[in-house]
Protein backbone atom coordinates (compact mmCIF):
# COMPACT_ATOMS: atom_id res chain seq x y z
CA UNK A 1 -84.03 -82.27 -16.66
CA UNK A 2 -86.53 -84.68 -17.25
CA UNK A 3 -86.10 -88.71 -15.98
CA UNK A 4 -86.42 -91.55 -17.16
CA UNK A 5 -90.08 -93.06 -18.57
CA UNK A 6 -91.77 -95.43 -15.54
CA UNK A 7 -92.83 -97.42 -18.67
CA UNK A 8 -89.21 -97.99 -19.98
CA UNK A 9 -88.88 -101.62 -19.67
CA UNK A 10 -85.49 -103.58 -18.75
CA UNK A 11 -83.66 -102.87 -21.83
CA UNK A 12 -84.38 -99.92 -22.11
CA UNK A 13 -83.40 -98.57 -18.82
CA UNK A 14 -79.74 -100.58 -18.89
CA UNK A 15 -79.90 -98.65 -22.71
CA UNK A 16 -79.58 -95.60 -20.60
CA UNK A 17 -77.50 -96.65 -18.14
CA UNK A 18 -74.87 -97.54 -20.46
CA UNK A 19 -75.41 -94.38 -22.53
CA UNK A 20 -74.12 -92.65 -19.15
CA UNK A 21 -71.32 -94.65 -18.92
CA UNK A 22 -70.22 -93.69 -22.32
CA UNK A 23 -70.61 -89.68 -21.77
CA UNK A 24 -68.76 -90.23 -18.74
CA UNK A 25 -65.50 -92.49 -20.44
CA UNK A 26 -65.81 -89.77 -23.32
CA UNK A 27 -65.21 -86.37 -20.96
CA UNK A 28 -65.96 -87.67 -17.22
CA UNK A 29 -66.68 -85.68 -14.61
CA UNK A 30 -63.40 -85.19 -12.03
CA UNK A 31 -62.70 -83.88 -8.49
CA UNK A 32 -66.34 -84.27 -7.41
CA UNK A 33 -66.83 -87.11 -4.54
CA UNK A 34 -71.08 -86.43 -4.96
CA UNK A 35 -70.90 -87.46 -8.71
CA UNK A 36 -68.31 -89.99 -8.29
CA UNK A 37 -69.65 -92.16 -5.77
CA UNK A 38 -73.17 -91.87 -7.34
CA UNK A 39 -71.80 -92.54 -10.65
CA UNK A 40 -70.19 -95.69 -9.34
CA UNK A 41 -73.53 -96.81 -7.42
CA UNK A 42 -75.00 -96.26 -11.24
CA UNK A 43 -72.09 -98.11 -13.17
CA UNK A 44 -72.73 -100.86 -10.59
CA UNK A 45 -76.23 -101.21 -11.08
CA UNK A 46 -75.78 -101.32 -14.79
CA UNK A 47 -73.21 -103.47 -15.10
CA UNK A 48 -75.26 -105.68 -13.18
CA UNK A 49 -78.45 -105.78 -15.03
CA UNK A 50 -76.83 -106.24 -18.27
CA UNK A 51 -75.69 -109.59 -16.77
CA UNK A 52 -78.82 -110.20 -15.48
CA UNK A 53 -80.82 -109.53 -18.97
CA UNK A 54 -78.07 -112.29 -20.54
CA UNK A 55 -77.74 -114.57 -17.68
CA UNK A 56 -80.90 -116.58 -18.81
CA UNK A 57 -79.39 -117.40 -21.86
CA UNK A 58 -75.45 -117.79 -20.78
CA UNK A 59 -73.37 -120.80 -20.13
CA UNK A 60 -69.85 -119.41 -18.99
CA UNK A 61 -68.85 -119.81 -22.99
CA UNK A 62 -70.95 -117.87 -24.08
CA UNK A 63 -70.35 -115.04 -21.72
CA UNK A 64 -67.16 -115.01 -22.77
CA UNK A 65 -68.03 -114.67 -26.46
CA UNK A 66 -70.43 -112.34 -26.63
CA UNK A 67 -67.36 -110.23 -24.04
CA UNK A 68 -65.62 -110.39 -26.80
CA UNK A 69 -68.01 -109.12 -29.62
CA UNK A 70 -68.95 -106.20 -27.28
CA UNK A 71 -65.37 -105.00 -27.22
CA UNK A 72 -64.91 -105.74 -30.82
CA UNK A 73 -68.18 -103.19 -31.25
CA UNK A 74 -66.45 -100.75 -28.86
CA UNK A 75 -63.12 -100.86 -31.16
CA UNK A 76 -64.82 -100.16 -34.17
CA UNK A 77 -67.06 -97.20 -32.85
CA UNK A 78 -63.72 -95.82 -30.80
CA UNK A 79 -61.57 -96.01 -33.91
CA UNK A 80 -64.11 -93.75 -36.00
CA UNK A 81 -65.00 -91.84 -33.70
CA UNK A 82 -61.34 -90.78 -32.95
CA UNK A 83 -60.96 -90.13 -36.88
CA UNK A 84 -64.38 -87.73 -36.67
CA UNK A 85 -63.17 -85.69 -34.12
CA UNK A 86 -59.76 -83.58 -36.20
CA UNK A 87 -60.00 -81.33 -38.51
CA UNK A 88 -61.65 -81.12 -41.76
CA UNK A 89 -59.82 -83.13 -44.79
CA UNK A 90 -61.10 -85.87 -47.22
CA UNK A 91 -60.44 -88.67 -44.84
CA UNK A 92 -62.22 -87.04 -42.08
CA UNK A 93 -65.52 -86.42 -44.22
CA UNK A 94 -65.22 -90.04 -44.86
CA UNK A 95 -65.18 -91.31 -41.84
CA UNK A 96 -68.05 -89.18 -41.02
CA UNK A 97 -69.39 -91.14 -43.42
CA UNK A 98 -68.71 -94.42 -41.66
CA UNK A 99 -70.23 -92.88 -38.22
CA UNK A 100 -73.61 -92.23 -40.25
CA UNK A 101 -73.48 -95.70 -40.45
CA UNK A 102 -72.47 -95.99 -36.72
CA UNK A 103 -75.45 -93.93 -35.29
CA UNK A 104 -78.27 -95.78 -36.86
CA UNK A 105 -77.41 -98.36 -34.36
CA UNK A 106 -75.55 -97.24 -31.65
CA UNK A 107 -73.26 -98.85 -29.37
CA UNK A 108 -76.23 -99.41 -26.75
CA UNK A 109 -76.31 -102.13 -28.82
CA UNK A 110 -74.31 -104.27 -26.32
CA UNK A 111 -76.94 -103.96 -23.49
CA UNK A 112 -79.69 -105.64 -25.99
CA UNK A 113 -80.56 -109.02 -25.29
CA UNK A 114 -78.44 -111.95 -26.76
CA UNK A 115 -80.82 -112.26 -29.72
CA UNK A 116 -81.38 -108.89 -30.43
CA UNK A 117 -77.71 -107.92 -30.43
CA UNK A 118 -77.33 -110.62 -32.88
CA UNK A 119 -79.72 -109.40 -35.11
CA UNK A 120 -78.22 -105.60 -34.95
CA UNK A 121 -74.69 -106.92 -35.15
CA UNK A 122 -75.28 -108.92 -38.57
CA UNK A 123 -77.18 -105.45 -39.87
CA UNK A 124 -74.63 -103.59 -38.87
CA UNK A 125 -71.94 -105.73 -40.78
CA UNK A 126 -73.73 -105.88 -43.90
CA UNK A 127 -74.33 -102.08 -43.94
CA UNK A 128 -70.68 -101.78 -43.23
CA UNK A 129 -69.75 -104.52 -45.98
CA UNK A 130 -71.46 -102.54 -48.71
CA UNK A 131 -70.08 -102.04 -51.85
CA UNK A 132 -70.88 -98.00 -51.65
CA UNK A 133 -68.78 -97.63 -48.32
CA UNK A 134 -65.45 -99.34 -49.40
CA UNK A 135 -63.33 -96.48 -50.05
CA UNK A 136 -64.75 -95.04 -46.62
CA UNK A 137 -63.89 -97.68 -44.70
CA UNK A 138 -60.33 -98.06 -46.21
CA UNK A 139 -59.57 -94.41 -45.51
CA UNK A 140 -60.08 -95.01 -41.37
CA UNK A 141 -56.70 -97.10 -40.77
CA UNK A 142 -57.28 -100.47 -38.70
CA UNK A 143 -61.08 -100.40 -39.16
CA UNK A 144 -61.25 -103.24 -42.16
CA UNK A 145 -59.03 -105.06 -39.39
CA UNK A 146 -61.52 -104.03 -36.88
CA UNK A 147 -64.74 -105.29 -38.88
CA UNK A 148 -63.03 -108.60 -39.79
CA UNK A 149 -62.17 -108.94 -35.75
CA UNK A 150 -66.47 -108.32 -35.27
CA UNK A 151 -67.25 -110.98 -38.01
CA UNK A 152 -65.46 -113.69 -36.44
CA UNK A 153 -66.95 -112.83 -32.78
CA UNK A 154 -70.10 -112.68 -34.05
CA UNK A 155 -69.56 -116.43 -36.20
CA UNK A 156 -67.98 -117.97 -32.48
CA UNK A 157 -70.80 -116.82 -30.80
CA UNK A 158 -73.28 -117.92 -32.99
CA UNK A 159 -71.47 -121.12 -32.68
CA UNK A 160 -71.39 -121.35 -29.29
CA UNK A 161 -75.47 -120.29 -28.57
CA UNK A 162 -76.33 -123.13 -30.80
CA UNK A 163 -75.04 -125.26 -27.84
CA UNK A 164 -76.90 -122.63 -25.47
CA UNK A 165 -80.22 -122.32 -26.67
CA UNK A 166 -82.12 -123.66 -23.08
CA UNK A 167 -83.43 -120.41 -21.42
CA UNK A 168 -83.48 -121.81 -17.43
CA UNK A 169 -85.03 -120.56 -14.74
CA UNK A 170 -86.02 -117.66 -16.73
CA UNK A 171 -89.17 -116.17 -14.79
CA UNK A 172 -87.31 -116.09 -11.59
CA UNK A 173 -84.24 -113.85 -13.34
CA UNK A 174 -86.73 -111.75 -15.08
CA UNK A 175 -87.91 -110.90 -11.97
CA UNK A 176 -84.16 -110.27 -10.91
CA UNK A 177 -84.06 -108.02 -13.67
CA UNK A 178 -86.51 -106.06 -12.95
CA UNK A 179 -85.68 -105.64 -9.27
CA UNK A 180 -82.10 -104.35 -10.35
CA UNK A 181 -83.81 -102.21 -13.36
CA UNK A 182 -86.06 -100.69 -10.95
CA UNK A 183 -82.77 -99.35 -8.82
CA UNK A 184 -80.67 -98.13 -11.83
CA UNK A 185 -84.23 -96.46 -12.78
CA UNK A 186 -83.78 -94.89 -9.17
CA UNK A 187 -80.59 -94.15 -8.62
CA UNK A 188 -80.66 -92.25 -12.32
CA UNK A 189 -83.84 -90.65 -11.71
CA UNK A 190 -83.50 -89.01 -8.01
CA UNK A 191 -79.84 -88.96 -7.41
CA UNK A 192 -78.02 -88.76 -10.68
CA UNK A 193 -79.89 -86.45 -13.14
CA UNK A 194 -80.92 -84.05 -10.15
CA UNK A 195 -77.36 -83.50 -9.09
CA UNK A 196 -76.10 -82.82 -12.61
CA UNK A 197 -78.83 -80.65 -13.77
CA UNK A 198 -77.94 -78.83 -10.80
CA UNK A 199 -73.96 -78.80 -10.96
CA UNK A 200 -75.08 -77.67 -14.77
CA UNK A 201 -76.28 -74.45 -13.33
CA UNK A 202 -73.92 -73.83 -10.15
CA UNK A 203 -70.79 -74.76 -12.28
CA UNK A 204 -71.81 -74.39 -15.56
CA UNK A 205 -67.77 -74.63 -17.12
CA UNK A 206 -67.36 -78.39 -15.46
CA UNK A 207 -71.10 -79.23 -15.93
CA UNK A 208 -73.03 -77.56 -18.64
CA UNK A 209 -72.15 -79.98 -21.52
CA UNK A 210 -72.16 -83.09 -19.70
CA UNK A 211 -75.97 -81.96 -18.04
CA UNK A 212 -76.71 -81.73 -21.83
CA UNK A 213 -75.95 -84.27 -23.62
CA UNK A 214 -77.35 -86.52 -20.18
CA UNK A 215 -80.50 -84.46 -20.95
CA UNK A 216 -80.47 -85.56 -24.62
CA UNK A 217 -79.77 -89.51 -23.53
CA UNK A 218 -82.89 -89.51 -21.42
CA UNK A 219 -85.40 -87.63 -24.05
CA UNK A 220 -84.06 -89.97 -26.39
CA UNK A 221 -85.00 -92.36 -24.11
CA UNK A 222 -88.08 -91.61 -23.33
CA UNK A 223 -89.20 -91.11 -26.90
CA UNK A 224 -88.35 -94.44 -28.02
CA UNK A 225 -90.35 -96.07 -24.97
CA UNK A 226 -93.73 -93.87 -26.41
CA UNK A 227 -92.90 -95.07 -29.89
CA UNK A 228 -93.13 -98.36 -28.57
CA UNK A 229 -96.01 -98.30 -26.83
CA UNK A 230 -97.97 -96.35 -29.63
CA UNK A 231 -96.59 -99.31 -31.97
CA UNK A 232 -97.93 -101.75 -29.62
CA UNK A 233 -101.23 -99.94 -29.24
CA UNK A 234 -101.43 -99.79 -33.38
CA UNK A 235 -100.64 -103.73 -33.42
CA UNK A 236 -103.41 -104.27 -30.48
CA UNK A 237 -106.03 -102.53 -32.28
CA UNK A 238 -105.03 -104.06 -35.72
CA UNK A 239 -105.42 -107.23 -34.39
CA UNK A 240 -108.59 -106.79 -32.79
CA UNK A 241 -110.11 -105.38 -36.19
């Protein structure tokens, strides 16, 4: 199993660290103290970067705002999600639909930075707004409930980082960032992905999927962070010529 780029930056690494978390609350791993107590060390970690990456820009309102548009996010990818995963019938295919829509953002989405979680929350609600995806939407009961919920999170925290918009002390939690990123990075790299790749092998019935689908998180990973750099390369020699 490969690990995780050493030229992912901060976001990207609590990207993956979340993406973990979410295997894990979809089919998590029981009955085995090695994973669970690593697991938790990673959860930890995460957890605590992604407070890190918005403490620069977070007065205790706002926190608690953008709290509450993350689990709005989570309820809407949850409910579809649970309407994917039955058998095939007309309002199955369209919520299938609605996930297409889902995946070209992701829920990651909620370890992005204030701003850029902004920006993909806005895209996502005007991609979900669209005329073509109406009947969709209606078929997945609670969801047009759901979306309205996300709106008005997003509107009260746009409100409230009006009132926020002084980044303190930034270069001294950037560098707290960093410190914590380069521990998840760690703890994912030499203890985590090791131990499941194993398990994947030596009890392939528990493991096997999960090692997958980690597999897939970090090559996804790890793609992204060379499309970046290749972009920024492209930009670098653009603006020299």
């Amino acid at each position: 199993m490969k690990k995780i780029s050493s030229k992912s930056n901060i976001s990207e690494i609590a990207s993956v660290g979340v993406g973990i978390i979410n295997l894990n609350n979809k089919g998590g791993i029981t009955e085995d103290s090695y994973f669970t107590i690593t697991y938790e060390k990673l959860s930890a970690r995460t957890e605590a970067l992604i407070k890190k990456i918005k403490a620069g820009w977070a007065a205790s309102d706002l926190q608690a705002k953008d709290e509450l548009r993350d689990l709005d996010i989570r309820a809407i990818f949850y409910e579809v999600e649970a309407k994917c995963i039955r058998r095939e019938s007309p309002a199955q295919k369209r919520a299938l639909k609605v996930k297409d829509v889902l995946d070209r953002y992701g829920m990651n989405m909620i370890a992005e930075s204030f701003s850029k979680e902004t920006i993909d929350v806005k895209a996502l609600l005007s991609d979900l707004n669209a005329d073509g995806l109406v009947a969709d939407r209606s078929a997945i009961h609670d969801l047009n409930g759901l979306v309205r919920n996300l709106e008005d999170s997003q509107a009260a925290f746009d409100s409230s980082f009006a009132t926020n918009l002084e980044d303190r002390m930034e270069h001294d939690k950037s560098k707290s960032a960093t410190f914590i990123a380069n521990e998840l990075r760690n703890i994912i790299n030499t203890e985590f992905c090791p131990y499941v790749a194993a398990m994947g092998q030596a009890n392939a019935d528990k493991f096997k999927v999960f090692a997958a689908l980690l597999s897939k998180l970090i090559e996804r990973n790890n793609t992204e962070v060379r499309d970046r750099l290749a972009s920024q390369k492209r930009d670098l020699k653009e603006s020299e010529v």
